[in-house]
PDB file of N, CA and C in Angstrom:
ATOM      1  N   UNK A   1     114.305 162.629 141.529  1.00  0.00           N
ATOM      2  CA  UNK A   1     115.170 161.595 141.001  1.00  0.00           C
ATOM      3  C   UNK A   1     116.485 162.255 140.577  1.00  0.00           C
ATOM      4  N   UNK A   2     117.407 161.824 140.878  1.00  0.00           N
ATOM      5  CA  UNK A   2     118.854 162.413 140.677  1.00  0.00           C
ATOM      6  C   UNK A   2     119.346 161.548 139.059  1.00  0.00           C
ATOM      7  N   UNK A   3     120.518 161.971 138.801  1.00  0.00           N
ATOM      8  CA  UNK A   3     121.000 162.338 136.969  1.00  0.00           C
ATOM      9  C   UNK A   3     121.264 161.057 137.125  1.00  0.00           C
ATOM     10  N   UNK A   4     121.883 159.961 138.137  1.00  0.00           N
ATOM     11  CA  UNK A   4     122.184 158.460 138.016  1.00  0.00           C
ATOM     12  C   UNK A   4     120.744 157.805 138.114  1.00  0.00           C
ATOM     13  N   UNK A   5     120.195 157.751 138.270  1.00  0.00           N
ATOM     14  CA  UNK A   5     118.719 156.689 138.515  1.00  0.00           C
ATOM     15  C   UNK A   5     117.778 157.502 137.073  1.00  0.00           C
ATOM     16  N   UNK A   6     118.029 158.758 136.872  1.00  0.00           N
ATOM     17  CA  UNK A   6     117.051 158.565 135.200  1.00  0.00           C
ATOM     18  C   UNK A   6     118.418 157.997 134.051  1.00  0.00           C
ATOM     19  N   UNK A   7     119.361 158.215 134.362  1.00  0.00           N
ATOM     20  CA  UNK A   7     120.121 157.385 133.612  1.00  0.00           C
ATOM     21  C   UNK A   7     120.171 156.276 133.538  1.00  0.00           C
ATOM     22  N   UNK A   8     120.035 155.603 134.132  1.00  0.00           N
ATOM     23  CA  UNK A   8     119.839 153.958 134.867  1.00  0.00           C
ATOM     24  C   UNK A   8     118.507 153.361 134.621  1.00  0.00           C
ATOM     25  N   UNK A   9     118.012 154.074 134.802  1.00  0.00           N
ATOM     26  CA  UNK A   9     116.460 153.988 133.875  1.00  0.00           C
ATOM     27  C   UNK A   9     116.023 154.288 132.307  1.00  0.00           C
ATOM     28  N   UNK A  10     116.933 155.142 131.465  1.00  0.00           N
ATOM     29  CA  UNK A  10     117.145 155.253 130.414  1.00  0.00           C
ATOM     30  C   UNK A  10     117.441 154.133 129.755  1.00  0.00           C
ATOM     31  N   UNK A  11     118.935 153.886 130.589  1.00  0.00           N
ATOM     32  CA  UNK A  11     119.453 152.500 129.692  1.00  0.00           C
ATOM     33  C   UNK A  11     118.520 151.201 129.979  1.00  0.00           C
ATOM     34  N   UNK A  12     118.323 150.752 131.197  1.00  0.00           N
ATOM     35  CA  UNK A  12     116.988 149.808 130.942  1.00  0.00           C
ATOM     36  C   UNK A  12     115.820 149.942 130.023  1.00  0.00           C
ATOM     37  N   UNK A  13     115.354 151.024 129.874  1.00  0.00           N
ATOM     38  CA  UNK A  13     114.458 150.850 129.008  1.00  0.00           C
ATOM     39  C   UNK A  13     114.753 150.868 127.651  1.00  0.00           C
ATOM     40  N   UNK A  14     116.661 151.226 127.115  1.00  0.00           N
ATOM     41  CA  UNK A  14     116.947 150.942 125.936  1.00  0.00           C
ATOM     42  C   UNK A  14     117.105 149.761 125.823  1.00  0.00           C
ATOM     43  N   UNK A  15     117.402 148.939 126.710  1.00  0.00           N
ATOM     44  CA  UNK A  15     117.595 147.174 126.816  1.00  0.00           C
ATOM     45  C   UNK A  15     116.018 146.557 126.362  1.00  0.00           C
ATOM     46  N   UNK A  16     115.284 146.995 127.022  1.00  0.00           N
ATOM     47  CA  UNK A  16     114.083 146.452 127.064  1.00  0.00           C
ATOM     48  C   UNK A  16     113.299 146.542 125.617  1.00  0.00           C
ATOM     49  N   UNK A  17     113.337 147.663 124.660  1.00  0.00           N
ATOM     50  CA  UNK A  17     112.879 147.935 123.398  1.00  0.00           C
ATOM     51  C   UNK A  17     114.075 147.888 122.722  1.00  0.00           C
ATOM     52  N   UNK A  18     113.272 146.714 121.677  1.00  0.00           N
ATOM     53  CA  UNK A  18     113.940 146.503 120.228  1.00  0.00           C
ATOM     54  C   UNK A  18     114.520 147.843 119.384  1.00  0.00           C
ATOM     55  N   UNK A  19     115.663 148.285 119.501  1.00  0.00           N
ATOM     56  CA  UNK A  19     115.695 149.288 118.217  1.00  0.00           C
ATOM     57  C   UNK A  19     115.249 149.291 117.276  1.00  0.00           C
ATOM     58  N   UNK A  20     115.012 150.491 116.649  1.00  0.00           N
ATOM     59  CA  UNK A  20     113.955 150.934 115.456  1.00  0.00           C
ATOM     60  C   UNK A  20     114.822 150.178 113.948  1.00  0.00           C
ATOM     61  N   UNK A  21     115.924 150.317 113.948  1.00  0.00           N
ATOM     62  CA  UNK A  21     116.592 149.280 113.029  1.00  0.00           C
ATOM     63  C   UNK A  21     116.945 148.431 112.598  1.00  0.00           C
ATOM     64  N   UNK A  22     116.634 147.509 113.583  1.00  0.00           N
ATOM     65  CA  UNK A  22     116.278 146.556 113.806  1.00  0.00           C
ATOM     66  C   UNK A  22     115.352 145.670 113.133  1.00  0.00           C
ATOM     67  N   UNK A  23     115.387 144.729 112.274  1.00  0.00           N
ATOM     68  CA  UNK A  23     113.811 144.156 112.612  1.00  0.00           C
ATOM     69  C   UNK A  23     113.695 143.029 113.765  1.00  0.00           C
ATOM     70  N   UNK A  24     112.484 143.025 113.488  1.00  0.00           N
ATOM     71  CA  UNK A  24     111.730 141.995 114.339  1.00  0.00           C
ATOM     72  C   UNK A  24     112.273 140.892 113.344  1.00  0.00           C
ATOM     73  N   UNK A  25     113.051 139.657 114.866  1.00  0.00           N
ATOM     74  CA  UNK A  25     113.166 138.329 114.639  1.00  0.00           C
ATOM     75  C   UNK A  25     112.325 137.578 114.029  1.00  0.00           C
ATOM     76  N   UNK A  26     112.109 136.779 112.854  1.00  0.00           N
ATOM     77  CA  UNK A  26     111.512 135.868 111.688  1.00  0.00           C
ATOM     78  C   UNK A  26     111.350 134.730 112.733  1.00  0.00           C
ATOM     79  N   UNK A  27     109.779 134.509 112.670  1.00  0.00           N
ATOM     80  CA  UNK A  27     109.195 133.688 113.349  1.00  0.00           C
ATOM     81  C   UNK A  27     110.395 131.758 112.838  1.00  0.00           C
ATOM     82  N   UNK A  28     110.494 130.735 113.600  1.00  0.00           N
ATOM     83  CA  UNK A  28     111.137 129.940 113.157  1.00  0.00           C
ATOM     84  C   UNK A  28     110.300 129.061 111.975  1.00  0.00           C
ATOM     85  N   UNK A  29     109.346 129.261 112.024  1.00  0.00           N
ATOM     86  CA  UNK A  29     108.471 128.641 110.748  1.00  0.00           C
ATOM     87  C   UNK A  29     107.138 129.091 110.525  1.00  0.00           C
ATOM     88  N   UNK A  30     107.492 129.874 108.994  1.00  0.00           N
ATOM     89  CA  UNK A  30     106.062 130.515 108.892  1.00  0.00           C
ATOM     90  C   UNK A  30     104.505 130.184 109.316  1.00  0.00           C
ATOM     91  N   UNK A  31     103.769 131.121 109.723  1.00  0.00           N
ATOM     92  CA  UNK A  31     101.949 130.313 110.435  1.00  0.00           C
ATOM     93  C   UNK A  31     101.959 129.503 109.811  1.00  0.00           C
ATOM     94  N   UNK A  32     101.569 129.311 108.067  1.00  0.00           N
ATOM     95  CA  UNK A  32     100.970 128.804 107.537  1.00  0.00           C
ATOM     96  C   UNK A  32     101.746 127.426 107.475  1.00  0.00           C
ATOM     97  N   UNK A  33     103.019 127.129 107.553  1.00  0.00           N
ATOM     98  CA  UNK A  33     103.489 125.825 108.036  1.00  0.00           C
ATOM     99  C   UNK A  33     103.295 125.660 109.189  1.00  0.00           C
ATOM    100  N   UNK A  34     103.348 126.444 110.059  1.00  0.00           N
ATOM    101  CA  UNK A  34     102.502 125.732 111.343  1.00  0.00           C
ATOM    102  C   UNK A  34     101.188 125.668 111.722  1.00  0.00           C
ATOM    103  N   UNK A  35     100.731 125.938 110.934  1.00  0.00           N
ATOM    104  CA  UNK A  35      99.277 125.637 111.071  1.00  0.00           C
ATOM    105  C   UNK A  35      98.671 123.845 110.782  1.00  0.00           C
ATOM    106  N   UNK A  36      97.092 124.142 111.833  1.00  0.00           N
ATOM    107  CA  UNK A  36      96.365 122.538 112.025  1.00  0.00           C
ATOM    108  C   UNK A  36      96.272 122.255 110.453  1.00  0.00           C
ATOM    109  N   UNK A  37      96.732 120.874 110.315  1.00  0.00           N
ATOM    110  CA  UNK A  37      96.151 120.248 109.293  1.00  0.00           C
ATOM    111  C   UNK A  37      94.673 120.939 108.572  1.00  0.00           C
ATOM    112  N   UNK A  38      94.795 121.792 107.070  1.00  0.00           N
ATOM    113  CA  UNK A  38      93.229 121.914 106.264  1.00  0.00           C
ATOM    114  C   UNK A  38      91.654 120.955 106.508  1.00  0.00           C
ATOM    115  N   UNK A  39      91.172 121.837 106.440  1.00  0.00           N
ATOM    116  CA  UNK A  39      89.740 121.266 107.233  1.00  0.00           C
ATOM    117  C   UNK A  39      89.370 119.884 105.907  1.00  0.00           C
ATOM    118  N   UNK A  40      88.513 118.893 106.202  1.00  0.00           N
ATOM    119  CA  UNK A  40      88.556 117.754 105.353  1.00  0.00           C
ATOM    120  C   UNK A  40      87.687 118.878 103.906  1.00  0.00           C
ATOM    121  N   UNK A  41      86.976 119.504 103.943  1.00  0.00           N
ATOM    122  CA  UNK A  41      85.818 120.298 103.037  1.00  0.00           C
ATOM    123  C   UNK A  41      87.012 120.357 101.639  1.00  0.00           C
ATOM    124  N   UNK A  42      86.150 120.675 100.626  1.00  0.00           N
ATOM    125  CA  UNK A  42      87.372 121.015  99.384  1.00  0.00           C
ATOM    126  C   UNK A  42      87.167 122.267  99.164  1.00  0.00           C
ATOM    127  N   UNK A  43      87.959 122.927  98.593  1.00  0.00           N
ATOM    128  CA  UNK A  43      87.323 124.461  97.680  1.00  0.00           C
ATOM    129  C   UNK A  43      87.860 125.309  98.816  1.00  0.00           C
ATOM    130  N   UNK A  44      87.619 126.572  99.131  1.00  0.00           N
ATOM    131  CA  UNK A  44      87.993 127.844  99.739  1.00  0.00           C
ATOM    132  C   UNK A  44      87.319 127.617 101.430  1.00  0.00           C
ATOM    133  N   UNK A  45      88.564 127.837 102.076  1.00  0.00           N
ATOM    134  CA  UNK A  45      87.823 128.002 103.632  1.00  0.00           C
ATOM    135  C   UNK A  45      86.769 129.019 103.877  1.00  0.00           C
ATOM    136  N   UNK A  46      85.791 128.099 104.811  1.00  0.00           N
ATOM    137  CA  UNK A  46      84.709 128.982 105.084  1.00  0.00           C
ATOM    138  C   UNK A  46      84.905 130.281 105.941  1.00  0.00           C
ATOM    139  N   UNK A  47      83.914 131.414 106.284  1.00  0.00           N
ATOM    140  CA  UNK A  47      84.165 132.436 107.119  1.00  0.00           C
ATOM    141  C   UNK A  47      84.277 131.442 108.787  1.00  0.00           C
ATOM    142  N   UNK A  48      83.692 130.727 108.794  1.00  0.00           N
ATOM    143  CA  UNK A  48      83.798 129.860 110.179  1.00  0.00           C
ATOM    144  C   UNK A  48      85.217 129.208 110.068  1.00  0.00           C
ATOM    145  N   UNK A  49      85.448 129.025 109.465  1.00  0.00           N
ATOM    146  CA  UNK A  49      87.415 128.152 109.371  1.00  0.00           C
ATOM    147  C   UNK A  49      87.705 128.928 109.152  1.00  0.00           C
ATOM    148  N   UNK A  50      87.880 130.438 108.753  1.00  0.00           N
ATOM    149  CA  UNK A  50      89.497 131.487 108.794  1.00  0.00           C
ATOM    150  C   UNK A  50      89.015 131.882 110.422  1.00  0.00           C
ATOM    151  N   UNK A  51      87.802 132.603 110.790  1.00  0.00           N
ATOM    152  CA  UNK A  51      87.903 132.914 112.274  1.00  0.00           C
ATOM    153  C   UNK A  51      88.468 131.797 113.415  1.00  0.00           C
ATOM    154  N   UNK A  52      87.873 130.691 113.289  1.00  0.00           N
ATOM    155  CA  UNK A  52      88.468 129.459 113.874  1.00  0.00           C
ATOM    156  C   UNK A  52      90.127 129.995 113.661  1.00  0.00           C
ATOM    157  N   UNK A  53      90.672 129.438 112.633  1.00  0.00           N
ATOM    158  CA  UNK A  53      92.343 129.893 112.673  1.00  0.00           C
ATOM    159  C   UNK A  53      92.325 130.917 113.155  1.00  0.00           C
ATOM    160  N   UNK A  54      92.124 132.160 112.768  1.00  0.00           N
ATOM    161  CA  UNK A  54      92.604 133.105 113.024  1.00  0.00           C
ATOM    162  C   UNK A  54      92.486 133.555 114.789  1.00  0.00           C
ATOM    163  N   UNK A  55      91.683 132.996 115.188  1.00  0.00           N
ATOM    164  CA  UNK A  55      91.723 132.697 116.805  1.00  0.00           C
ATOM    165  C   UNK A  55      93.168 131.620 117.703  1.00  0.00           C
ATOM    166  N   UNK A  56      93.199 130.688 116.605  1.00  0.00           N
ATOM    167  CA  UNK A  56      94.396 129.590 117.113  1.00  0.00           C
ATOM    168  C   UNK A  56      95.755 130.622 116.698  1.00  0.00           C
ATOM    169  N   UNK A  57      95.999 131.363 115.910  1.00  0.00           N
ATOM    170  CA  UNK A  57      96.938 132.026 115.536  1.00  0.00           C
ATOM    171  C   UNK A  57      97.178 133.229 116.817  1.00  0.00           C
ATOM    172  N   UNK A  58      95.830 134.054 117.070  1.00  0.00           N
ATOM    173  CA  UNK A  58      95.875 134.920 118.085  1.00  0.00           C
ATOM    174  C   UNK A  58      96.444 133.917 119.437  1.00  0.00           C
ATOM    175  N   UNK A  59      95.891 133.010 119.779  1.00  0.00           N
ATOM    176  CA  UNK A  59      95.689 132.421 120.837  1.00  0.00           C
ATOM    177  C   UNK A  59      97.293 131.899 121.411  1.00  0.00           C
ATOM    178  N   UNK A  60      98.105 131.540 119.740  1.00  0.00           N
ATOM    179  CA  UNK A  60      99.249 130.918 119.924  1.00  0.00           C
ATOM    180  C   UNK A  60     100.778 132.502 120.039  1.00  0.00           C
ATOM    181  N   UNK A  61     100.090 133.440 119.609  1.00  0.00           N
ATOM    182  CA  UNK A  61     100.746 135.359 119.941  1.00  0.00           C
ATOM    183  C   UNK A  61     101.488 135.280 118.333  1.00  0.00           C
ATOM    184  N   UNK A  62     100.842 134.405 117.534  1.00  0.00           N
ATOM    185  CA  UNK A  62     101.274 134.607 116.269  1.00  0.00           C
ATOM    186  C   UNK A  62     100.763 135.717 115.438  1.00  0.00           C
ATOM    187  N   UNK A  63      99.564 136.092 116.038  1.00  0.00           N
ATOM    188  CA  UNK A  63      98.664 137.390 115.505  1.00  0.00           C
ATOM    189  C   UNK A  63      98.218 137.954 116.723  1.00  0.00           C
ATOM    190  N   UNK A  64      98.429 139.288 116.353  1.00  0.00           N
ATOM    191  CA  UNK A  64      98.245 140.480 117.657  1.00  0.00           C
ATOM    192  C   UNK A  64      96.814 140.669 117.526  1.00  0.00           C
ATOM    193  N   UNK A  65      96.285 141.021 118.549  1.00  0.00           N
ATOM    194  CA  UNK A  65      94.485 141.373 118.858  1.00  0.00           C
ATOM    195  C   UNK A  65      94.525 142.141 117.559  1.00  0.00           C
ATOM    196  N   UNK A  66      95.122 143.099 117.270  1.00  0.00           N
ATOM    197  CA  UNK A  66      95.234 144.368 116.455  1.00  0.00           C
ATOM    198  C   UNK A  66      95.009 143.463 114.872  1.00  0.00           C
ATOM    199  N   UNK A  67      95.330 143.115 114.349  1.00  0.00           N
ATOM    200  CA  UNK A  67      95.665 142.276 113.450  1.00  0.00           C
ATOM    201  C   UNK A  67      94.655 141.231 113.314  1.00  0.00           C
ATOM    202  N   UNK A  68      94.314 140.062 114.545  1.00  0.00           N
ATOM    203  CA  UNK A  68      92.905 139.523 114.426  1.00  0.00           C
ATOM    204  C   UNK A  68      91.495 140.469 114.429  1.00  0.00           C
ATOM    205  N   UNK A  69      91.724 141.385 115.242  1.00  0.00           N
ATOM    206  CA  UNK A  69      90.232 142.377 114.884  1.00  0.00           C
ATOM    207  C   UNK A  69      90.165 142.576 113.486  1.00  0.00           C
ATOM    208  N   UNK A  70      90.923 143.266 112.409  1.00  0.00           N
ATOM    209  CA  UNK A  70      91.281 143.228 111.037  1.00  0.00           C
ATOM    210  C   UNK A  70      91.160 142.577 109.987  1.00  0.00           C
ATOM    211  N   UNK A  71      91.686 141.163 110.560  1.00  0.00           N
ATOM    212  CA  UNK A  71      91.313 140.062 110.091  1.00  0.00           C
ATOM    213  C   UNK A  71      90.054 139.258 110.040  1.00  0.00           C
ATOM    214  N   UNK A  72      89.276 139.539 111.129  1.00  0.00           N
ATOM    215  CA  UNK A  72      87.962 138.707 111.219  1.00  0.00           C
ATOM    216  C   UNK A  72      86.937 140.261 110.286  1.00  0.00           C
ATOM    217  N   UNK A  73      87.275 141.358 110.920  1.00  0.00           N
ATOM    218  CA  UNK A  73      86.205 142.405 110.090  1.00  0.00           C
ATOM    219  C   UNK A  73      86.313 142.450 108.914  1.00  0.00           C
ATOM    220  N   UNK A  74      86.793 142.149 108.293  1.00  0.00           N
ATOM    221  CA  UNK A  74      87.030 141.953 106.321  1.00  0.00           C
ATOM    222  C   UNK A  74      85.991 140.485 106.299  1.00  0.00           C
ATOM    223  N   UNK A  75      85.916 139.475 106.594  1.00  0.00           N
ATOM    224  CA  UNK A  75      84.652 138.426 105.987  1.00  0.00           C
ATOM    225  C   UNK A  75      83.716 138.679 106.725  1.00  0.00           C
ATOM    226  N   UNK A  76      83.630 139.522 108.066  1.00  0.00           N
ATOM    227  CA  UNK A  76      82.175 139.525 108.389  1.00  0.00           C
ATOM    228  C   UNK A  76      81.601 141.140 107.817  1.00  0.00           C
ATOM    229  N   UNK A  77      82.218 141.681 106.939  1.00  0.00           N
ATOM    230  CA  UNK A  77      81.814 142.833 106.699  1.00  0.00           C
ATOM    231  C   UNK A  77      81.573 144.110 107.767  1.00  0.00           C
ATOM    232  N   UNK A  78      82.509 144.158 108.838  1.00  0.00           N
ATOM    233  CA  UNK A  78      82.435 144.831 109.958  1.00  0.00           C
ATOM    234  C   UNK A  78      83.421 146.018 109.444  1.00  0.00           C
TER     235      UNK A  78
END
């Protein structure tokens, strides 16, 4: 590969990744306002209703695999 094509390839891949100083763009409305209407039950969601969400959240790229694995192993004691 010659000094123009890894250069040319450099700068694409600086296009392509967010700089480190950057932050990451603020979702337009936090999950929890976009989230389904609270289940009808009263009192604290069950371990079956946060995995439920926390699947619609993964599902919608609001939560990374990384982040739902994390999330579901803290109530199932994993």
């Amino acid at each position: 590969m010659n000094r123009t094509q890894e250069q040319a390839i450099a700068d694409l891949q600086g296009r392509q990744q967010p700089s480190a100083a950057a932050p990451p763009p603020a979702p337009s409305t936090p999950p929890a306002q976009a989230a389904a209407p609270a289940p009808a039950s009263v009192g604290a969601p069950t371990v079956t209703d946060q995995l439920v969400r926390w699947g619609e959240l993964a599902g919608e790229g609001l939560l990374t695999p990384e982040a739902f694995a994390a999330a579901k192993a803290e109530p199932l004691g994993v």
